[in-house]
PDB file of N, CA and C in Angstrom:
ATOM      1  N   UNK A   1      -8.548  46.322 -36.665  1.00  0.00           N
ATOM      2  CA  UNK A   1      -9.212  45.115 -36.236  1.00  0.00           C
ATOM      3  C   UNK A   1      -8.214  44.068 -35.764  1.00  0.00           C
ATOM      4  N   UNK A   2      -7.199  43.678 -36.787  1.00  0.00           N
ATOM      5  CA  UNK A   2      -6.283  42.776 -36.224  1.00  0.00           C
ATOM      6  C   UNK A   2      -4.849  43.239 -35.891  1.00  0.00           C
ATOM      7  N   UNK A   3      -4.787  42.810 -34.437  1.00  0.00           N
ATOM      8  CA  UNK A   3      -3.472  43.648 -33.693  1.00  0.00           C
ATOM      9  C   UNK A   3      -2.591  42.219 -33.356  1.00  0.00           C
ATOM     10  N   UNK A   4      -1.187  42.470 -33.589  1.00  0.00           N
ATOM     11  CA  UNK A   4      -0.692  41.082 -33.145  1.00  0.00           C
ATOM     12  C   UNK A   4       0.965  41.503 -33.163  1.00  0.00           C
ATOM     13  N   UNK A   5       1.221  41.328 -31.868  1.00  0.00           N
ATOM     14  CA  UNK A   5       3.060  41.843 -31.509  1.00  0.00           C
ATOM     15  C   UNK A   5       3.894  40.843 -32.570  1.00  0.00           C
ATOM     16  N   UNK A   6       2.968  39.092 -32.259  1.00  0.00           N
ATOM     17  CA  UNK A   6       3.599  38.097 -33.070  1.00  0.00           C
ATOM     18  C   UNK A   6       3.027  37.163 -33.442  1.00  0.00           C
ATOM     19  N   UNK A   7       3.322  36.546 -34.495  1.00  0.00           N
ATOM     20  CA  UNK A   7       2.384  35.755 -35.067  1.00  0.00           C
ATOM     21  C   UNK A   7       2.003  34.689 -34.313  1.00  0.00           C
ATOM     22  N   UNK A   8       0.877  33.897 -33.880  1.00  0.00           N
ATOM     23  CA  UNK A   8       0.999  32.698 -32.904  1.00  0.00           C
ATOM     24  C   UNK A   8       1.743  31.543 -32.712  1.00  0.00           C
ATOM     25  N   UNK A   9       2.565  31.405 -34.337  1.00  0.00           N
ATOM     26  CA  UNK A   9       2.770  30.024 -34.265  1.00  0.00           C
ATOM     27  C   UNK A   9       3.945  30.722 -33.203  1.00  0.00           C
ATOM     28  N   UNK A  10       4.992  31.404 -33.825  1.00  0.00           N
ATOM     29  CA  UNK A  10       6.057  32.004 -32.294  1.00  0.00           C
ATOM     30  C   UNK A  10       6.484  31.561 -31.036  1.00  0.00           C
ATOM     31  N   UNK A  11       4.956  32.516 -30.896  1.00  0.00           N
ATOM     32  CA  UNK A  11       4.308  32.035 -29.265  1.00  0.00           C
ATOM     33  C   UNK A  11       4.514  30.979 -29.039  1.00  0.00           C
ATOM     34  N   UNK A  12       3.845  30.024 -29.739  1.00  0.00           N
ATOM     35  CA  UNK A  12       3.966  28.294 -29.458  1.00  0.00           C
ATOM     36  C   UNK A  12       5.447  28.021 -29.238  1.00  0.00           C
ATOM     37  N   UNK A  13       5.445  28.223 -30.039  1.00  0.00           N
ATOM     38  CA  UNK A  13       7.333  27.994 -30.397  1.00  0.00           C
ATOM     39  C   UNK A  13       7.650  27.987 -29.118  1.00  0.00           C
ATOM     40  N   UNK A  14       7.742  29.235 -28.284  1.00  0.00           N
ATOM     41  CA  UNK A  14       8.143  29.633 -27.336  1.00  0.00           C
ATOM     42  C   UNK A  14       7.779  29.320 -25.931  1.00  0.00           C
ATOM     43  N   UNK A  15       6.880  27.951 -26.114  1.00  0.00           N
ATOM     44  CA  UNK A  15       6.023  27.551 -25.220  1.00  0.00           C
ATOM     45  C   UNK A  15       5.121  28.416 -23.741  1.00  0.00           C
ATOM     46  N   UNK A  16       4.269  29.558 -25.077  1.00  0.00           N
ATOM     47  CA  UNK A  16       3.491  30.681 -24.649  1.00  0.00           C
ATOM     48  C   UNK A  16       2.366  30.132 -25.234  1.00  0.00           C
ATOM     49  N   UNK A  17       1.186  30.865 -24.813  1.00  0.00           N
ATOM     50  CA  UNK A  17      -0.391  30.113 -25.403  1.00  0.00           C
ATOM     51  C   UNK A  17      -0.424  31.379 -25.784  1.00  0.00           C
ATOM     52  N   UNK A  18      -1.347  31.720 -26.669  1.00  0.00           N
ATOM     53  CA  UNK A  18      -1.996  33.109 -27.243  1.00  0.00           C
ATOM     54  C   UNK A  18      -3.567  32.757 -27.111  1.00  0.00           C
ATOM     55  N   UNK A  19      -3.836  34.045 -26.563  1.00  0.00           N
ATOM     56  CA  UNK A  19      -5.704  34.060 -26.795  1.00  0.00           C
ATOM     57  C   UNK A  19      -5.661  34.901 -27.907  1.00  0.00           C
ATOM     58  N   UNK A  20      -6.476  34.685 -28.784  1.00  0.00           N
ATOM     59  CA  UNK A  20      -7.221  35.540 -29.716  1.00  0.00           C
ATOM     60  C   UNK A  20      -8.520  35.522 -29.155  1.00  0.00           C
ATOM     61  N   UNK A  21      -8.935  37.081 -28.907  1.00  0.00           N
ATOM     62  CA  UNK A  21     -10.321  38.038 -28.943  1.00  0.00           C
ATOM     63  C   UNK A  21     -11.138  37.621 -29.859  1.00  0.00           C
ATOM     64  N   UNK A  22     -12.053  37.923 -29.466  1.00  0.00           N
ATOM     65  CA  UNK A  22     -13.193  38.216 -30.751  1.00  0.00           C
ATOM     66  C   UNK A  22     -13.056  39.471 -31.605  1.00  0.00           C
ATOM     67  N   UNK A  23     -12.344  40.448 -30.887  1.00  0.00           N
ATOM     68  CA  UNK A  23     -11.850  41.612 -31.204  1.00  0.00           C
ATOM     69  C   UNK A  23     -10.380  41.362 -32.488  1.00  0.00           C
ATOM     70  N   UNK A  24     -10.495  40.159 -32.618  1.00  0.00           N
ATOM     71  CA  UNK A  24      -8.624  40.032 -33.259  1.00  0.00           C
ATOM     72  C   UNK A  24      -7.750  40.063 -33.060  1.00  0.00           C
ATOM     73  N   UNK A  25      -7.591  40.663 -31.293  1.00  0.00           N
ATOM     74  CA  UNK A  25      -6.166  40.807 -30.878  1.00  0.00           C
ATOM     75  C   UNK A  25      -5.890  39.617 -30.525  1.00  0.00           C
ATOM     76  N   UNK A  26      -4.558  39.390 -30.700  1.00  0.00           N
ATOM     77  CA  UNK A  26      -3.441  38.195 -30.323  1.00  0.00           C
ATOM     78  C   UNK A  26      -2.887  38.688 -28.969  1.00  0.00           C
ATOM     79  N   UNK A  27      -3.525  37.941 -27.663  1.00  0.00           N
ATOM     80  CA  UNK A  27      -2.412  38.218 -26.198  1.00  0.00           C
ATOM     81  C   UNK A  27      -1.612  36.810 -26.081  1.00  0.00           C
ATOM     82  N   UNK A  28      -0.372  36.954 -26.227  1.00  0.00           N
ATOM     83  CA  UNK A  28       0.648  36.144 -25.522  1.00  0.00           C
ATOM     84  C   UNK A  28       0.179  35.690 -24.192  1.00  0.00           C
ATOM     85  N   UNK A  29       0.188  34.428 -23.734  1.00  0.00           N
ATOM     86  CA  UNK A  29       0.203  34.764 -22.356  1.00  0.00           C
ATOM     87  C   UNK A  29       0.848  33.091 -22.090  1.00  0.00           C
ATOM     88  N   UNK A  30       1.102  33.445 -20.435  1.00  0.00           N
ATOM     89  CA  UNK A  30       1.014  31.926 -19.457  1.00  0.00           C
ATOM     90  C   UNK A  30       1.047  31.592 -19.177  1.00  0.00           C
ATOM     91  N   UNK A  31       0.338  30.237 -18.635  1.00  0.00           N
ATOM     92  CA  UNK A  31      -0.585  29.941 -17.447  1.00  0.00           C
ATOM     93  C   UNK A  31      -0.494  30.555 -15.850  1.00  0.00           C
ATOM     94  N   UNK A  32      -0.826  30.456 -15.061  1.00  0.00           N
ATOM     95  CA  UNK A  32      -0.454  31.095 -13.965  1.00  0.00           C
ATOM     96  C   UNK A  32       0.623  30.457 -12.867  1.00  0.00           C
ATOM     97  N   UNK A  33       0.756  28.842 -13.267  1.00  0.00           N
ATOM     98  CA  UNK A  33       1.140  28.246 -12.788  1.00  0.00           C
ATOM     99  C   UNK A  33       2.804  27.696 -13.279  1.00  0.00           C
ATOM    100  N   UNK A  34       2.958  28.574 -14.637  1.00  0.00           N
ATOM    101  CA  UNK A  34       3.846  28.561 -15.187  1.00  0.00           C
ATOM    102  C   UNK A  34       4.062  27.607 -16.186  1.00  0.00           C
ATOM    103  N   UNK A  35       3.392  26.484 -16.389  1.00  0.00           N
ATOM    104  CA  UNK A  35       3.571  25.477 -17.286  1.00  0.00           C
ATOM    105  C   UNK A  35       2.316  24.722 -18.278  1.00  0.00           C
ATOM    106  N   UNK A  36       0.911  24.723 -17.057  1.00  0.00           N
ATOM    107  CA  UNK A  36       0.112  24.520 -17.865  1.00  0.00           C
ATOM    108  C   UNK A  36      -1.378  25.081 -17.403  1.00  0.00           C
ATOM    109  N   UNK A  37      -2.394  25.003 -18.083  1.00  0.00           N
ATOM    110  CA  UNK A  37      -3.929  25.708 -17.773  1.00  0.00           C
ATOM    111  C   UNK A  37      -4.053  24.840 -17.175  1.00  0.00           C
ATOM    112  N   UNK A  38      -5.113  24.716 -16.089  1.00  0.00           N
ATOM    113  CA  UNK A  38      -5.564  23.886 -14.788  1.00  0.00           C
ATOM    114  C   UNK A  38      -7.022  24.058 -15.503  1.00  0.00           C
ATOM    115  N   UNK A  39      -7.970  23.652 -15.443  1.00  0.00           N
ATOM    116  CA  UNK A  39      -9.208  23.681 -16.070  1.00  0.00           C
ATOM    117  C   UNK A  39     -10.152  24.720 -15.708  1.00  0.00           C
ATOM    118  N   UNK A  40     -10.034  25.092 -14.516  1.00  0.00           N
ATOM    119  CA  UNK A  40     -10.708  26.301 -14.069  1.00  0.00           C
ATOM    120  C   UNK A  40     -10.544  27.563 -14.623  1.00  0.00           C
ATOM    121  N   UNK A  41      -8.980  27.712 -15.482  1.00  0.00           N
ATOM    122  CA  UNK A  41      -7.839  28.832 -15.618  1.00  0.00           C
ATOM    123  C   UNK A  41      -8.706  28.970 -16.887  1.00  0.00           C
ATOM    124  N   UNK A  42      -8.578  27.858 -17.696  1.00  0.00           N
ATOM    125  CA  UNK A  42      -8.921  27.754 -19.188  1.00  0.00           C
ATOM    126  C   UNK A  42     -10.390  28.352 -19.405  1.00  0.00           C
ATOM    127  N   UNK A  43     -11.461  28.012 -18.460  1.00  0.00           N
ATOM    128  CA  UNK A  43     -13.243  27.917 -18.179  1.00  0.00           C
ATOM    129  C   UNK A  43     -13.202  29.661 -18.301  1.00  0.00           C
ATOM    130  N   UNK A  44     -11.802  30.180 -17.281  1.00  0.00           N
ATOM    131  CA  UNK A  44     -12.318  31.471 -17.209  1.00  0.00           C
ATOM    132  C   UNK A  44     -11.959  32.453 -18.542  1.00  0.00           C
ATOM    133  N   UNK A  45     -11.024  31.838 -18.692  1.00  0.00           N
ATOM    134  CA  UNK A  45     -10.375  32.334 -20.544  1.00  0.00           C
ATOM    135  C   UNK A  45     -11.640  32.306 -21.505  1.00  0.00           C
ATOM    136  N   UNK A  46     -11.626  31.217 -21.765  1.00  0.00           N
ATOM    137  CA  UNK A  46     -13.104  31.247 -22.534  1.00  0.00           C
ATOM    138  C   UNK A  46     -14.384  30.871 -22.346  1.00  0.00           C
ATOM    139  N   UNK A  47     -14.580  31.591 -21.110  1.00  0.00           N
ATOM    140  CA  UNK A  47     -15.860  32.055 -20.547  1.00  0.00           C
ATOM    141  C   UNK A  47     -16.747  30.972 -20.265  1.00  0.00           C
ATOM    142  N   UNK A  48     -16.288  29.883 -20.034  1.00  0.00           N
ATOM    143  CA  UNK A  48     -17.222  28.620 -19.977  1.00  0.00           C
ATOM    144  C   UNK A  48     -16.792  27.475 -19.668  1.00  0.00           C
ATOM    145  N   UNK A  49     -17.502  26.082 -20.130  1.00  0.00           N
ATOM    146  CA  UNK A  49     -17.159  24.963 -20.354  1.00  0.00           C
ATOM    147  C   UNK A  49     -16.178  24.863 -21.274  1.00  0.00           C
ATOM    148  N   UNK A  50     -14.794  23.571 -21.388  1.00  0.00           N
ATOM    149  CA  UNK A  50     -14.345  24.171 -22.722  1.00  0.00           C
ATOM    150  C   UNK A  50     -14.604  22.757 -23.557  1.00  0.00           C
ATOM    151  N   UNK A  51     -13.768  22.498 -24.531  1.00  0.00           N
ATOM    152  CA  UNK A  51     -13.699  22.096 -25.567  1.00  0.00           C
ATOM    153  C   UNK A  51     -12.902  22.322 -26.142  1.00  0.00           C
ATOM    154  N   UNK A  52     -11.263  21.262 -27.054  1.00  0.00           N
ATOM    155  CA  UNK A  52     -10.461  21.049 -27.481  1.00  0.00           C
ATOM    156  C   UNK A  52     -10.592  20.965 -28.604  1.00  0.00           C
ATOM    157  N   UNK A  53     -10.073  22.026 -29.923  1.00  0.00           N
ATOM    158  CA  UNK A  53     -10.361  21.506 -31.472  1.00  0.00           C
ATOM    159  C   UNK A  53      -8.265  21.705 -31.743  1.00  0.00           C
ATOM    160  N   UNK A  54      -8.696  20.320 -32.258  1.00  0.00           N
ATOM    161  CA  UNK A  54      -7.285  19.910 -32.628  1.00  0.00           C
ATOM    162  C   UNK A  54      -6.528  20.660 -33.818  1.00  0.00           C
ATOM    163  N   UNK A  55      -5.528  21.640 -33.666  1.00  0.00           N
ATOM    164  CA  UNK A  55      -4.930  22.149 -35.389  1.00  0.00           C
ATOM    165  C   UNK A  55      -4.299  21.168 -35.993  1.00  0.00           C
ATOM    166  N   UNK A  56      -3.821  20.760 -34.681  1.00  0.00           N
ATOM    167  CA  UNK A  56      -2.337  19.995 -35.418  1.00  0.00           C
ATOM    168  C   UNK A  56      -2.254  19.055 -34.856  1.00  0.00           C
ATOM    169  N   UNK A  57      -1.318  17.833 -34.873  1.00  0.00           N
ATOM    170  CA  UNK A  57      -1.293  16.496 -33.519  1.00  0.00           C
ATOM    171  C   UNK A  57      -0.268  17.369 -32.261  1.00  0.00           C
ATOM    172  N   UNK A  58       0.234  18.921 -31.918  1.00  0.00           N
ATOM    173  CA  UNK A  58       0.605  19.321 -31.177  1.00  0.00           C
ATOM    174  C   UNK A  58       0.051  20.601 -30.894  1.00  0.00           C
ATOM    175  N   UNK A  59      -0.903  21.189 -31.089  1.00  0.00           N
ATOM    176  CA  UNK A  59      -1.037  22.086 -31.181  1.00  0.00           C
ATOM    177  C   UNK A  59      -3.047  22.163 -30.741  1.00  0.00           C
ATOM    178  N   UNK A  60      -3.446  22.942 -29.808  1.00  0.00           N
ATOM    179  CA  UNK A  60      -4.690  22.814 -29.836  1.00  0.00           C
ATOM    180  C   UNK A  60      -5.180  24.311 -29.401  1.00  0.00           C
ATOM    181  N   UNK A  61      -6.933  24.554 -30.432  1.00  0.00           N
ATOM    182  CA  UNK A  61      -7.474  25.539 -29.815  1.00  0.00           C
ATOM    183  C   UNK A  61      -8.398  25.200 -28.833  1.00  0.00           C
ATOM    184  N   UNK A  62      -8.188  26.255 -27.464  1.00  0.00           N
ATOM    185  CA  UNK A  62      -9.549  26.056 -26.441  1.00  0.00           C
ATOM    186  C   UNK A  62     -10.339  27.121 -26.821  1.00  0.00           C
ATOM    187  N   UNK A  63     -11.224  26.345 -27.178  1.00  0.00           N
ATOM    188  CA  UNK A  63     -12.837  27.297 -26.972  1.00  0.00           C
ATOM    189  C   UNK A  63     -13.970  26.791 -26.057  1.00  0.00           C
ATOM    190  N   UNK A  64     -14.964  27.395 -26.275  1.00  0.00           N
ATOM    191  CA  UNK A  64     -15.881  27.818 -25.391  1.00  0.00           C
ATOM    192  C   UNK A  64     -16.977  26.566 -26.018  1.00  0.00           C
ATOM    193  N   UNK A  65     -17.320  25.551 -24.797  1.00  0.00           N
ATOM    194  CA  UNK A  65     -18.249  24.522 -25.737  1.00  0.00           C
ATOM    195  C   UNK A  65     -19.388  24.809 -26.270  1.00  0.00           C
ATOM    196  N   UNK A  66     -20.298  26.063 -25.548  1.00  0.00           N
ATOM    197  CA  UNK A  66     -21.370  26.700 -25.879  1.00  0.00           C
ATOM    198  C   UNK A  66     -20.838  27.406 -26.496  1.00  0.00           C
ATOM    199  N   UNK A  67     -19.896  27.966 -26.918  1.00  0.00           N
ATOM    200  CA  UNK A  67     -19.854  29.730 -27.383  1.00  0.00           C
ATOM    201  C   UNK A  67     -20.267  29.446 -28.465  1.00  0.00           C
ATOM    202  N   UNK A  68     -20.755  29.350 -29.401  1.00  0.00           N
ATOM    203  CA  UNK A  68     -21.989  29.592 -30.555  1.00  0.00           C
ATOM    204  C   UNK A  68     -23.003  30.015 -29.872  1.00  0.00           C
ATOM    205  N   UNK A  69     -23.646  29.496 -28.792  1.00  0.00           N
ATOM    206  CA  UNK A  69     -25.102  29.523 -28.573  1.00  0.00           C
ATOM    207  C   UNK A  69     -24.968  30.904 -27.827  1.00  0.00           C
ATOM    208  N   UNK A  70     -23.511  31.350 -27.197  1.00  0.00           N
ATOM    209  CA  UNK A  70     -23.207  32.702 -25.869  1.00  0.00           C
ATOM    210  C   UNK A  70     -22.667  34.028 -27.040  1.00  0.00           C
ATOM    211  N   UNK A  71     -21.817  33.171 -27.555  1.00  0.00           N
ATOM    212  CA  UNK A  71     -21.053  34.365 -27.551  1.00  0.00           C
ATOM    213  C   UNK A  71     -20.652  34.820 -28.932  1.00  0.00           C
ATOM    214  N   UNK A  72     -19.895  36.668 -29.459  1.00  0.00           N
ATOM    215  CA  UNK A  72     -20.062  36.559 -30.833  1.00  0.00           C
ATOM    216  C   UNK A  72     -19.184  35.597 -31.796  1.00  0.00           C
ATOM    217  N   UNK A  73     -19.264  35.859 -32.708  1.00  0.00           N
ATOM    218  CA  UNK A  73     -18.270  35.081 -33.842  1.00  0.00           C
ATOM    219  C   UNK A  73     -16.771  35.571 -33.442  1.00  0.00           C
ATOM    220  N   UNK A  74     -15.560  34.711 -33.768  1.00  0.00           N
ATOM    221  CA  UNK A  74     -14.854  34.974 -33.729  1.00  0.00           C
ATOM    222  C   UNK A  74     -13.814  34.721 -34.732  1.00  0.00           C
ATOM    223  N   UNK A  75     -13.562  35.689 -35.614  1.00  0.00           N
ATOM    224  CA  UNK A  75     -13.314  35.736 -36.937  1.00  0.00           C
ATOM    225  C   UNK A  75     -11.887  35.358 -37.224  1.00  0.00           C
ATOM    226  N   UNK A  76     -10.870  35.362 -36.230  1.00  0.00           N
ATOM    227  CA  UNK A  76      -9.727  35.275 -36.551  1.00  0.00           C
ATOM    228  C   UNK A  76      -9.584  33.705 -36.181  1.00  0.00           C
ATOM    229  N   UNK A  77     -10.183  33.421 -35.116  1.00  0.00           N
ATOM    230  CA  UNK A  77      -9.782  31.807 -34.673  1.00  0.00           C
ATOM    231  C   UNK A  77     -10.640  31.055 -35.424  1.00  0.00           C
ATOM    232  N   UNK A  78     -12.130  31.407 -36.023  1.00  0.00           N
ATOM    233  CA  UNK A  78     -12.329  30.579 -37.621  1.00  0.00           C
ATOM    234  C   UNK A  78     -11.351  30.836 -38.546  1.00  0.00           C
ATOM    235  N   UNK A  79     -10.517  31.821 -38.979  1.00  0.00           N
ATOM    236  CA  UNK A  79      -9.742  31.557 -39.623  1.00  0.00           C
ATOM    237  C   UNK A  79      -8.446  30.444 -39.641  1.00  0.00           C
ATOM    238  N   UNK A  80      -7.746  30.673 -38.648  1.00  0.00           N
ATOM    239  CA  UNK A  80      -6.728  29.475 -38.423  1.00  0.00           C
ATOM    240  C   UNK A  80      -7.475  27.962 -38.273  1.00  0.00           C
ATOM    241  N   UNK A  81      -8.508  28.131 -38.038  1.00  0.00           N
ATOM    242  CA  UNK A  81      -8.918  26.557 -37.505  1.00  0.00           C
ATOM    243  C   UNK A  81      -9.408  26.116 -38.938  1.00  0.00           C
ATOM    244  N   UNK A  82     -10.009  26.890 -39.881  1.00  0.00           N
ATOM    245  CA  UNK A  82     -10.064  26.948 -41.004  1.00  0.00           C
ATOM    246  C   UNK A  82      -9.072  25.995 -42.111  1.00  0.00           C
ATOM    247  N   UNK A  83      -7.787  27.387 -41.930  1.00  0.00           N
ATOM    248  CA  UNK A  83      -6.386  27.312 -42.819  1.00  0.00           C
ATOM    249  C   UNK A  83      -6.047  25.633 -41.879  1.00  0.00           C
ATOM    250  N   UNK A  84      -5.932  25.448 -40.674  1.00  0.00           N
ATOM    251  CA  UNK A  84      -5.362  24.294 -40.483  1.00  0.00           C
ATOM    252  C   UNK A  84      -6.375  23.198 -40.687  1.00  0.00           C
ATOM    253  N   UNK A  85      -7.609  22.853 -41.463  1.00  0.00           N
ATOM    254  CA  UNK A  85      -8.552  21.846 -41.334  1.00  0.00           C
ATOM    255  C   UNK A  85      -8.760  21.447 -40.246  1.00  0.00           C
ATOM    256  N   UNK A  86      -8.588  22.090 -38.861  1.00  0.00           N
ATOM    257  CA  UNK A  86      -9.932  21.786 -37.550  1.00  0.00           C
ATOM    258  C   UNK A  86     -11.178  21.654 -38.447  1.00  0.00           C
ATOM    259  N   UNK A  87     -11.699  22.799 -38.840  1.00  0.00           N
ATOM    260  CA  UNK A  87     -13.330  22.762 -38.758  1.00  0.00           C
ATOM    261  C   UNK A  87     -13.462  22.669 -40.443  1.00  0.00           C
ATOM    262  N   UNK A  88     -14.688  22.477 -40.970  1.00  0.00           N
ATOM    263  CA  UNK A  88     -14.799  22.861 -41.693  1.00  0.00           C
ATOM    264  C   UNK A  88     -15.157  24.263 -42.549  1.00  0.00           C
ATOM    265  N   UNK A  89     -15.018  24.433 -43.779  1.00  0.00           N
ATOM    266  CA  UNK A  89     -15.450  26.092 -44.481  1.00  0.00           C
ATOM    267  C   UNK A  89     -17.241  25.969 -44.104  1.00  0.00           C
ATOM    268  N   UNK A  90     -17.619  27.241 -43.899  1.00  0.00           N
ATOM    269  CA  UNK A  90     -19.074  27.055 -43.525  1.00  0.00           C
ATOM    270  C   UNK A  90     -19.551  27.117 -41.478  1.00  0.00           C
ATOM    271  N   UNK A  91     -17.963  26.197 -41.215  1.00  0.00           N
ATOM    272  CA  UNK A  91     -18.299  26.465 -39.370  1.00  0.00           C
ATOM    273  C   UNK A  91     -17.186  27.506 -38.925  1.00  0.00           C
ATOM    274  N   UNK A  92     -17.753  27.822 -37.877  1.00  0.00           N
ATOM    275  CA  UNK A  92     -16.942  29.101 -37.223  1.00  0.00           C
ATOM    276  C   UNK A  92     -16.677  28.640 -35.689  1.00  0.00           C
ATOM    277  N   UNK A  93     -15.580  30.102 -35.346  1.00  0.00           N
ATOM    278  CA  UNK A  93     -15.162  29.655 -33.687  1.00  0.00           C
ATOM    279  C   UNK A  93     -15.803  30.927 -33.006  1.00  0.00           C
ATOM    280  N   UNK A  94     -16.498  30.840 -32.085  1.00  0.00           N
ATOM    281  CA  UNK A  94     -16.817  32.242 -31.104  1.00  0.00           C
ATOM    282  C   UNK A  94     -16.483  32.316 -29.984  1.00  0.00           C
ATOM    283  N   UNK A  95     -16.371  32.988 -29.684  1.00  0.00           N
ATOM    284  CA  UNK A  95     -15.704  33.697 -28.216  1.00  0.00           C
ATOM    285  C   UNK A  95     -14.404  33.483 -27.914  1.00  0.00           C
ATOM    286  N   UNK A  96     -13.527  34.535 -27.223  1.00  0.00           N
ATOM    287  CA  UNK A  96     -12.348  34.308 -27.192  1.00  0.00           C
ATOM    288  C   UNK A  96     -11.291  32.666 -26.817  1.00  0.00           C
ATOM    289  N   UNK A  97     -10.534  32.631 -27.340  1.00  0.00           N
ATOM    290  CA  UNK A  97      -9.904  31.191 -27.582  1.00  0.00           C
ATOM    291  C   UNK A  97      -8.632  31.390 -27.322  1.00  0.00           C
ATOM    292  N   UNK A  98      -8.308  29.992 -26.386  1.00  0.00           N
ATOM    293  CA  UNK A  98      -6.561  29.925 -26.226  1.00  0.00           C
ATOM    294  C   UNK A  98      -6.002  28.838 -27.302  1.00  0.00           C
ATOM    295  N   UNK A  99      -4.783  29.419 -28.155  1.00  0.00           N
ATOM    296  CA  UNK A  99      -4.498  28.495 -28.675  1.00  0.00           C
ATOM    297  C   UNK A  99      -2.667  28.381 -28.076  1.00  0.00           C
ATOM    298  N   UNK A 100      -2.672  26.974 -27.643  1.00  0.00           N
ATOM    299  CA  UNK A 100      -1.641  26.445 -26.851  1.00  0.00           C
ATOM    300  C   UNK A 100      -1.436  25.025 -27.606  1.00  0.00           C
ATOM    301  N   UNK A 101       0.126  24.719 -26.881  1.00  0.00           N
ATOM    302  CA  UNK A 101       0.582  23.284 -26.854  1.00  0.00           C
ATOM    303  C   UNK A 101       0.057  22.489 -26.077  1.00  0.00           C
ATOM    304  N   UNK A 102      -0.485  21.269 -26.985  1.00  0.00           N
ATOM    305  CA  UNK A 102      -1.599  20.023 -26.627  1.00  0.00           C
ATOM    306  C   UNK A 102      -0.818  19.943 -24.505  1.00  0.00           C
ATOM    307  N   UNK A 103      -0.383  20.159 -24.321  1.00  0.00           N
ATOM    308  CA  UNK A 103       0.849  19.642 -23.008  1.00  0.00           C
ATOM    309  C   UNK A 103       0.345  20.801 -22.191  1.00  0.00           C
ATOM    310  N   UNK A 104      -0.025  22.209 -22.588  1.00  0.00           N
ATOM    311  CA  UNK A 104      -0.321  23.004 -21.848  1.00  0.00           C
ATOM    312  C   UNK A 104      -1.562  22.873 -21.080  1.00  0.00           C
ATOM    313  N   UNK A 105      -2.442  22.076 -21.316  1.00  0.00           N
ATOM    314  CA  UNK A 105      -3.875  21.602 -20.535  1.00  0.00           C
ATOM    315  C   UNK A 105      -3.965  20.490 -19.594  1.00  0.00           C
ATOM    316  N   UNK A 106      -3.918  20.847 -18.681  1.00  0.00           N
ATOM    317  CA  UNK A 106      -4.453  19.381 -17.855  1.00  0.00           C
ATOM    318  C   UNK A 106      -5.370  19.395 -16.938  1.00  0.00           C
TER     319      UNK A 106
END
């Protein structure tokens, strides 16, 4: 279920974004433009409109603003958003999610 070359924070580190699946896998990736998601880039990542949930004051997940109402649960990015107090115990994240440096979105 959960596949991951490296752990995300890393990635960040390394000023790489990681999507986590709904599936659990961790993809490295980024942007196309080399520096940051353009809003269209991000819409197509997670399948929609998005929406910014803050981990950290540097650190943010993109999800999907509908994805509750679209798409399935996504068990690994409720987890981190969890462990870092984004959301609360009880709410969840669905559909695949980029988690990047707050700087990587514009």
């Amino acid at each position: 279920m959960f596949q991951s070359r490296k752990p995300y924070n890393s990635c960040i580190m390394e000023n790489l974004a990681v999507i986590i699946t709904v599936d659990g896998d961790l993809r490295p990736c980024t942007p196309a433009n080399g520096s940051d998601f353009k809003l269209e880039e991000a819409q197509k990542i997670v399948g929609g409109y998005i929406e910014s949930v803050y981990l950290d004051d540097d650190t943010i997940m993109i999800v999907n603003e509908n994805g509750k109402f679209e798409q399935p649960l996504n068990t690994v990015a409720t987890l981190v958003a969890i462990k870092k107090g984004a959301i609360s115990q009880g709410d969840y994240i669905s559909g695949d999610v980029i988690v990047c440096d707050t700087t990587m979105l514009r």
